[in-house]
Protein backbone atom coordinates (compact mmCIF):
# COMPACT_ATOMS: atom_id res chain seq x y z
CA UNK A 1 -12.73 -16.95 -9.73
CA UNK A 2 -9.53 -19.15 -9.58
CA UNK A 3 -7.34 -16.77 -7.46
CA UNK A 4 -7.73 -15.00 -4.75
CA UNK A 5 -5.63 -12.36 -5.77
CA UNK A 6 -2.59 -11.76 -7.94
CA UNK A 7 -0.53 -10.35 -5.17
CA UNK A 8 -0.18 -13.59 -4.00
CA UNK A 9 1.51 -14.98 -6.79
CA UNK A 10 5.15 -13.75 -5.70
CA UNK A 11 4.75 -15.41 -2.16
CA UNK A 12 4.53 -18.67 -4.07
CA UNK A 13 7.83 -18.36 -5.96
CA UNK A 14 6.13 -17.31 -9.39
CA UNK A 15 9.04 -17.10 -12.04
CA UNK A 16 12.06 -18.21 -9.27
CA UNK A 17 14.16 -21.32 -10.20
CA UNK A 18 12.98 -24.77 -8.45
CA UNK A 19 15.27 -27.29 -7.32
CA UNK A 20 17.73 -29.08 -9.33
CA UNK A 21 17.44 -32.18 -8.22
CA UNK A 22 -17.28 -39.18 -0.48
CA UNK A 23 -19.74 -39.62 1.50
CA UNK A 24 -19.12 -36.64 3.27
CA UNK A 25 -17.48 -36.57 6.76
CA UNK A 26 -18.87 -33.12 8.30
CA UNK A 27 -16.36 -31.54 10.74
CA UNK A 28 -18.48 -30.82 13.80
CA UNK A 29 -15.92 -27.76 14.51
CA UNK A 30 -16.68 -25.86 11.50
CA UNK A 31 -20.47 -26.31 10.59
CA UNK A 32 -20.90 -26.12 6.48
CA UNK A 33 -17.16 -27.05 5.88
CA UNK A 34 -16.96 -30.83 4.38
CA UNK A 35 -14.08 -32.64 4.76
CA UNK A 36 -13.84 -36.10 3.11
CA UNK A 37 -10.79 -38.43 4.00
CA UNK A 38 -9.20 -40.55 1.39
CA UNK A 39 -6.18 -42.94 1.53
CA UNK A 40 -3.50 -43.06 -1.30
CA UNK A 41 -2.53 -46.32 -2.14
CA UNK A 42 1.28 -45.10 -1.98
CA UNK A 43 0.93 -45.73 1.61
CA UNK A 44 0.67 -49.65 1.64
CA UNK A 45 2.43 -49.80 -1.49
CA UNK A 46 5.15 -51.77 0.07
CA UNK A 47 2.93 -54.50 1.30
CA UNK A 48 2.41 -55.72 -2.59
CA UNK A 49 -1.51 -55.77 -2.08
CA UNK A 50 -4.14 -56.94 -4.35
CA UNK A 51 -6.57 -53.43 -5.47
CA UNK A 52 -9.19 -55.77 -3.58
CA UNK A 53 -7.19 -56.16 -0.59
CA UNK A 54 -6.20 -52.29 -0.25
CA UNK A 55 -9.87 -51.33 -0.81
CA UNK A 56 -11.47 -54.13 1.74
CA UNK A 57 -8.43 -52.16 3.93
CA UNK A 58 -9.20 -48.77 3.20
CA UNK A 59 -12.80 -49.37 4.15
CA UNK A 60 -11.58 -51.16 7.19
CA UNK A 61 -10.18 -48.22 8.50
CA UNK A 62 -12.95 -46.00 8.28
CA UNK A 63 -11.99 -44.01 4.82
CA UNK A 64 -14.47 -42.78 2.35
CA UNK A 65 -12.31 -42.75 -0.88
CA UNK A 66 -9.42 -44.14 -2.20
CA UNK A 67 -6.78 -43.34 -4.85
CA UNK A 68 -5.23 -46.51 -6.69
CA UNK A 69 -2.31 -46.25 -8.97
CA UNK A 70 -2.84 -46.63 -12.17
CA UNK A 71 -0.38 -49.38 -13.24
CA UNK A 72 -1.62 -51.49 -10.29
CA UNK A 73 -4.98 -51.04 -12.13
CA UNK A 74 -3.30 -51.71 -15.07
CA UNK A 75 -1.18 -55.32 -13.70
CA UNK A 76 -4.69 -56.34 -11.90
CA UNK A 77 -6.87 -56.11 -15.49
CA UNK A 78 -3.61 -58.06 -16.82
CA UNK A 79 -3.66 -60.90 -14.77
CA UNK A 80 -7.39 -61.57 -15.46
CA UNK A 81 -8.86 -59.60 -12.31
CA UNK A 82 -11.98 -58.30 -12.89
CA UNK A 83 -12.26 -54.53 -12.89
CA UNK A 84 -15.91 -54.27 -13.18
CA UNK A 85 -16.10 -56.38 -10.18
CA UNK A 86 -13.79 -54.51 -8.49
CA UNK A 87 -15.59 -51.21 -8.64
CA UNK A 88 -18.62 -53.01 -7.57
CA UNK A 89 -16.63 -53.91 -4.55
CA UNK A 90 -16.06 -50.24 -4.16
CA UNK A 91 -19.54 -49.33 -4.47
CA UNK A 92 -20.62 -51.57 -1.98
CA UNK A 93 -17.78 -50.54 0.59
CA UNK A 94 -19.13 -46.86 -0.05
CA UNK A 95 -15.69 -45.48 -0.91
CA UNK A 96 -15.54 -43.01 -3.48
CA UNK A 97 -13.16 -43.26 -6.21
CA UNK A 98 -11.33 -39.52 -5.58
CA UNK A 99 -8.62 -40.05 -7.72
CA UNK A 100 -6.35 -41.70 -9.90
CA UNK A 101 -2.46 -41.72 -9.84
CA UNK A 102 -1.47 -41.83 -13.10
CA UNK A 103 2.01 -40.90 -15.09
CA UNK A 104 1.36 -40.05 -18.42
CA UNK A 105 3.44 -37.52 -20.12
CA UNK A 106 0.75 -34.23 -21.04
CA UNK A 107 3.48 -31.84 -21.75
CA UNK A 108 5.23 -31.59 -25.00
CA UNK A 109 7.18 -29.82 -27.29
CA UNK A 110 5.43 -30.46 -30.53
CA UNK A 111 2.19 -31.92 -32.11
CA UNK A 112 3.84 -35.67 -33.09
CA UNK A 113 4.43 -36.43 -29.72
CA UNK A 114 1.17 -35.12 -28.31
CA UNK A 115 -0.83 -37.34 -30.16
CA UNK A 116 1.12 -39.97 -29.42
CA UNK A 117 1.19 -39.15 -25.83
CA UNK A 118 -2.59 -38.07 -25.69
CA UNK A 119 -3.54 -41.63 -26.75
CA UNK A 120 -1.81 -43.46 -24.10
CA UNK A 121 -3.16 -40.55 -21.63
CA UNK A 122 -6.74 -41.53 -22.88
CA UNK A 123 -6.16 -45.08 -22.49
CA UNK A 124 -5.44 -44.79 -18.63
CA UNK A 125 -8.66 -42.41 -18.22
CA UNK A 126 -10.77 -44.94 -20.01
CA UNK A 127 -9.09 -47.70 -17.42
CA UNK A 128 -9.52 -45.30 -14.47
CA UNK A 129 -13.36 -44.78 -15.73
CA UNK A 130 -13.84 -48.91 -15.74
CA UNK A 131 -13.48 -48.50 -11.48
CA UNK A 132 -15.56 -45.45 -11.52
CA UNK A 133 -13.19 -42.48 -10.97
CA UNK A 134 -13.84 -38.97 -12.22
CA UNK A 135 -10.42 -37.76 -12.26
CA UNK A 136 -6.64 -38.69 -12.70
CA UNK A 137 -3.56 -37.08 -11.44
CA UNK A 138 -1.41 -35.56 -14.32
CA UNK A 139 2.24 -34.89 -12.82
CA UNK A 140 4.69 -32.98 -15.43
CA UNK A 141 5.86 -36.81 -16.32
CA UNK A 142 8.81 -36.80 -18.83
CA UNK A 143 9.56 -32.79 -18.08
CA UNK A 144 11.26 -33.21 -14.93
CA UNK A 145 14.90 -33.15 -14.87
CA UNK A 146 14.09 -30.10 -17.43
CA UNK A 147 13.33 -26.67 -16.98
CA UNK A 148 10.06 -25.99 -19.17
CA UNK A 149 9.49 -21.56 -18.09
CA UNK A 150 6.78 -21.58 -21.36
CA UNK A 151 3.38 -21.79 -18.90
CA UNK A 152 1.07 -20.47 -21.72
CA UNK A 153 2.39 -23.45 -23.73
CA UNK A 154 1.80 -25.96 -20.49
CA UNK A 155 -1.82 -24.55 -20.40
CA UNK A 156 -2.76 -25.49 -23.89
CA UNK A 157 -1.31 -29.00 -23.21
CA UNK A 158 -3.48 -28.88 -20.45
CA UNK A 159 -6.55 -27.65 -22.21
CA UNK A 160 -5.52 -30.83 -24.27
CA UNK A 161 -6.02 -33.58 -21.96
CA UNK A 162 -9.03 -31.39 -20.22
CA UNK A 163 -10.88 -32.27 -23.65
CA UNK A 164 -9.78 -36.01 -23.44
CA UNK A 165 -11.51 -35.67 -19.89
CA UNK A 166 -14.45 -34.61 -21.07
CA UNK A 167 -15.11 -37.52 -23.59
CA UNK A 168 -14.37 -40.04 -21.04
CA UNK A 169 -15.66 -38.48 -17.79
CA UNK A 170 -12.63 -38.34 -16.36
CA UNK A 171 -11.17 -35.02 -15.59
CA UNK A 172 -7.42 -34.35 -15.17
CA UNK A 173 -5.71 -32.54 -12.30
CA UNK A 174 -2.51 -30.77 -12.51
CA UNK A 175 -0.36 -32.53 -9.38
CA UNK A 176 2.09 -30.49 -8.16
CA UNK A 177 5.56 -32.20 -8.10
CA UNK A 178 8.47 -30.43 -5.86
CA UNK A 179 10.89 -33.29 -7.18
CA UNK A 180 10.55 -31.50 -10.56
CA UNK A 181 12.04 -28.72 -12.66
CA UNK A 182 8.83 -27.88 -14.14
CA UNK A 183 5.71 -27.53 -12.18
CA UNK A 184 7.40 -27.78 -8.54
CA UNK A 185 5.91 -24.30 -7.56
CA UNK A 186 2.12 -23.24 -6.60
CA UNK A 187 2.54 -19.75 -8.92
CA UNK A 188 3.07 -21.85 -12.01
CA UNK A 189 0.45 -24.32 -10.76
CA UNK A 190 -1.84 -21.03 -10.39
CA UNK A 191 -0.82 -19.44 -13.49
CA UNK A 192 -1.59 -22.50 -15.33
CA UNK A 193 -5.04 -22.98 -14.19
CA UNK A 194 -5.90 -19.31 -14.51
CA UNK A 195 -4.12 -19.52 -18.21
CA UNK A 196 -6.22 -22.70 -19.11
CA UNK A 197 -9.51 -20.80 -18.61
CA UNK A 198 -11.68 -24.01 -18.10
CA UNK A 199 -14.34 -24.25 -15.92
CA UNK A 200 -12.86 -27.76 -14.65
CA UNK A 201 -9.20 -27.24 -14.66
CA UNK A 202 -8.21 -28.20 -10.95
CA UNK A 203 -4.94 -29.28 -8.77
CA UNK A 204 -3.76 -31.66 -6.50
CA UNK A 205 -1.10 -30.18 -4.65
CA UNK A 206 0.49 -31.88 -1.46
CA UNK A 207 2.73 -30.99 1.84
CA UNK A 208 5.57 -32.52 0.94
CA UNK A 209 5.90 -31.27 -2.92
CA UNK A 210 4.90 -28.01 -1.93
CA UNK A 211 8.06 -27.87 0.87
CA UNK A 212 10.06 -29.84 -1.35
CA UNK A 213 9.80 -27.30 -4.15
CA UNK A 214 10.48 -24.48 -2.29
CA UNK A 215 7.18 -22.55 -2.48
CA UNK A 216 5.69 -21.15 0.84
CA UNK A 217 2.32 -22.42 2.45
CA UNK A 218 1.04 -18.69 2.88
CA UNK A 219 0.38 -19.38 -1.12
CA UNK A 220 -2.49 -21.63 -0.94
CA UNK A 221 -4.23 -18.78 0.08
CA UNK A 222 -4.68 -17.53 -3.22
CA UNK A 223 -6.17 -21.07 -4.64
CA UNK A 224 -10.21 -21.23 -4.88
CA UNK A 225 -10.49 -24.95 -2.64
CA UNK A 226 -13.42 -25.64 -5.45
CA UNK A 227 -10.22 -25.80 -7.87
CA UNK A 228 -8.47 -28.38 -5.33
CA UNK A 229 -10.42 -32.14 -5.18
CA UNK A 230 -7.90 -33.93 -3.56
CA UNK A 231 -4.91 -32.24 -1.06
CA UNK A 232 -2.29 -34.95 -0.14
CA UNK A 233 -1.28 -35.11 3.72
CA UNK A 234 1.97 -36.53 5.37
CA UNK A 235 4.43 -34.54 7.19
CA UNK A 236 8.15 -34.20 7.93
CA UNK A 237 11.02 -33.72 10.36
CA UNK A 238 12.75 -30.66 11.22
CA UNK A 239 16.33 -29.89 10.25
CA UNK A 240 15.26 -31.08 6.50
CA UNK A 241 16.05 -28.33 3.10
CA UNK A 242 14.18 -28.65 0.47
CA UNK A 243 17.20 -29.89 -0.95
CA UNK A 244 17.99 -32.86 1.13
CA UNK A 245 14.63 -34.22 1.85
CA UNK A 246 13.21 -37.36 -0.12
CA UNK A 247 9.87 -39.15 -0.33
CA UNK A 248 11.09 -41.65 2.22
CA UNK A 249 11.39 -38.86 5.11
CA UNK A 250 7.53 -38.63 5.06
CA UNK A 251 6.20 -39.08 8.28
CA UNK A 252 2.10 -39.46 9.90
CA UNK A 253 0.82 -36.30 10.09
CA UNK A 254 1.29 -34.46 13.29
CA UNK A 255 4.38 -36.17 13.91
CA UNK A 256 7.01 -34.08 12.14
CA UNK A 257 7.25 -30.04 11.60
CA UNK A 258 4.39 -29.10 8.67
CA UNK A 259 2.60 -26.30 9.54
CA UNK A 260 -0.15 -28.50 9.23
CA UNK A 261 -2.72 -26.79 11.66
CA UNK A 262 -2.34 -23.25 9.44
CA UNK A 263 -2.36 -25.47 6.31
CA UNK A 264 -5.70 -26.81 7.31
CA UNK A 265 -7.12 -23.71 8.22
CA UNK A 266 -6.02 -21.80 5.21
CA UNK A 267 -8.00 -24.57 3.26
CA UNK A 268 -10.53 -24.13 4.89
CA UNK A 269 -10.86 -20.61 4.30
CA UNK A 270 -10.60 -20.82 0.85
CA UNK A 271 -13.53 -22.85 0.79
CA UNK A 272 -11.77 -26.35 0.03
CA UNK A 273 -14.57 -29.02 0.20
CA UNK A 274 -12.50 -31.69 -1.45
CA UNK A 275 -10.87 -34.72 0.01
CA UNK A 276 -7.86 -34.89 2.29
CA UNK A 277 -5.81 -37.89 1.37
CA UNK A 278 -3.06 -39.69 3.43
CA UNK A 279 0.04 -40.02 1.09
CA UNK A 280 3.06 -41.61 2.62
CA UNK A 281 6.06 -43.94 1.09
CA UNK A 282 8.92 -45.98 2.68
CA UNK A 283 10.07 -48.77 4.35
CA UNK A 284 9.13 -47.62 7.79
CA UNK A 285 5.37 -47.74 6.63
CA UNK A 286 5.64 -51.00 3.95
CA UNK A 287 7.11 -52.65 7.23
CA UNK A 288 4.16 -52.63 9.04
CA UNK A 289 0.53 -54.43 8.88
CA UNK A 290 -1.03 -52.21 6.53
CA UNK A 291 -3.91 -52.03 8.71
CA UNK A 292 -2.18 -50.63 11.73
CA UNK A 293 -0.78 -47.69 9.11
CA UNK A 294 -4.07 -46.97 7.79
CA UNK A 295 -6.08 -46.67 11.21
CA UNK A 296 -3.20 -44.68 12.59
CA UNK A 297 -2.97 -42.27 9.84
CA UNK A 298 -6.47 -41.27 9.90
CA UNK A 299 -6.61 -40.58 13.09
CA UNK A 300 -3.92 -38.78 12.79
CA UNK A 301 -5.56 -36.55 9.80
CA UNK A 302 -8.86 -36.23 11.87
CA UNK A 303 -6.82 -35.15 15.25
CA UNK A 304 -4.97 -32.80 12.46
CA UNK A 305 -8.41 -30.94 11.35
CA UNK A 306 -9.88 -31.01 14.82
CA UNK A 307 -6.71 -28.90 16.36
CA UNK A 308 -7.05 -26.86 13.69
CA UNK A 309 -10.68 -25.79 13.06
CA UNK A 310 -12.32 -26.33 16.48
């Protein structure tokens, strides 16, 4: 059962405007609740890092996935790095591949520029496969200075690239995008999972987006945490509106106003199992030794889950 219940569904803004603009880390606290802790690549993005150098990093630190961006994938493989190689230094490191960031454009308004846009959608899963991952994020690229209320019609799209996933064992996740017009609000994240109907169709959602988009955190209750792999944490300062606040005005978790503890908790009770990954951008993190901001910020994640579960 995707949802919890359809009540719900108006706590998460369903139908109101958005804004315009692996190996398994076992939290003693909470015996049978996995956690795994995963670091997004978005956080030493600044640094201008090799793939090789931010896996030997994430390792380093004490992760056990990672999620690369796809065109970094995409400019390594260019410039003659091995990928085959790489995901062999993966392997050996232990890290799990938990997912991909990718932009392709899934949503469309008719069937000439689907197939144009499923091709290039494929070609990024069959790249992402190459370092072993077994899933790829799939924002509402192209759709998001517009307004797109047709959900049934997102859902097929979705069912679209869900059978692409399925020929190349690589499964696509809706990610929730608060920066959007479409797709910036857990009820039409919910709706569209429910609406797709497929056994795999699953969501990354994140703190920021959802604050950013307006929705409240009392919604996640309603997810099933099967239908959630990957949950992006960062945080931010009080005295920000959705309106004003930007990527940049992340900050570690723990350090800013999130209701983080109750966000862990309520994924938790909803039987999330998947992994929590640190997802941060700016200067005031692409400043620093990359090390230093990995180390710190999972810490910070595991200090996060221990307030809130033990």
């Amino acid at each position: 059962m995707l949802l919890g219940g359809l009540s719900g569904l108006t706590a998460m803004g369903l139908g109101t405007s958005c804004l315009t603009q692996p190996v398994y880390a076992v939290e003693p606290s909470l015996p049978g609740k996995r956690f795994r802790y995963s670091l997004n690549m978005a956080t030493i993005r600044g640094q201008k890092l090799s793939p090789v150098e931010e896996v030997d990093i994430a390792a380093e630190a004490g992760y056990q996935g990672i999620e690369p961006w796809i065109d970094r994938l995409r400019e390594f493989a260019g410039q003659g790095g091995s990928l085959s190689d790489l995901k062999k230094r993966i392997d050996d490191h232990g890290l799990v591949v938990e997912n991909v960031i990718g932009f392709s454009r899934w949503i469309f308004d008719n069937d000439a520029e689907q197939q144009v846009g499923l091709e290039k959608f494929e070609a990024d899963m069959e790249l992402a496969a190459r370092i072993g991952a077994t899933r790829i994020a799939a924002p509402p690229s192209g759709v998001t200075s517009k307004r797109v209320t047709d959900l049934d019609g997102i859902a097929k799209n979705y069912a679209a690239i869900l059978r692409l996933g399925q020929k190349t064992g690589v499964m696509p996740q809706i990610e929730l995008w608060g920066i959007s017009k479409t797709l910036c609000r857990l009820g039409e994240i919910a709706y569209v999972l429910a609406a797709t109907g497929h056994p795999e169709a699953g969501a990354v959602l994140d703190v920021f987006h959802i604050f950013k988009g307006g929705s409240s955190f009392e919604g996640l209750a309603v997810f099933n945490g099967r239908r959630l792999p990957v949950f992006h944490v960062n945080d931010y300062l009080s005295g920000f509106t959705p309106e004003r606040i930007t990527d940049a005005d992340r900050v570690m978790p723990g350090d800013g106003a999130a209701p983080l503890t109750k966000i862990f908790q309520t994924l938790a009770s909803i039987g999330f199992e998947g992994a929590l990954s640190l997802e941060l951008f700016g200067k005031t993190f692409w400043e620093q030794d990359p090390r230093l901001v990995a180390r710190l910020g999972l810490q910070k994640m595991r200090d996060g889950v221990q307030k809130a579960l033990s």
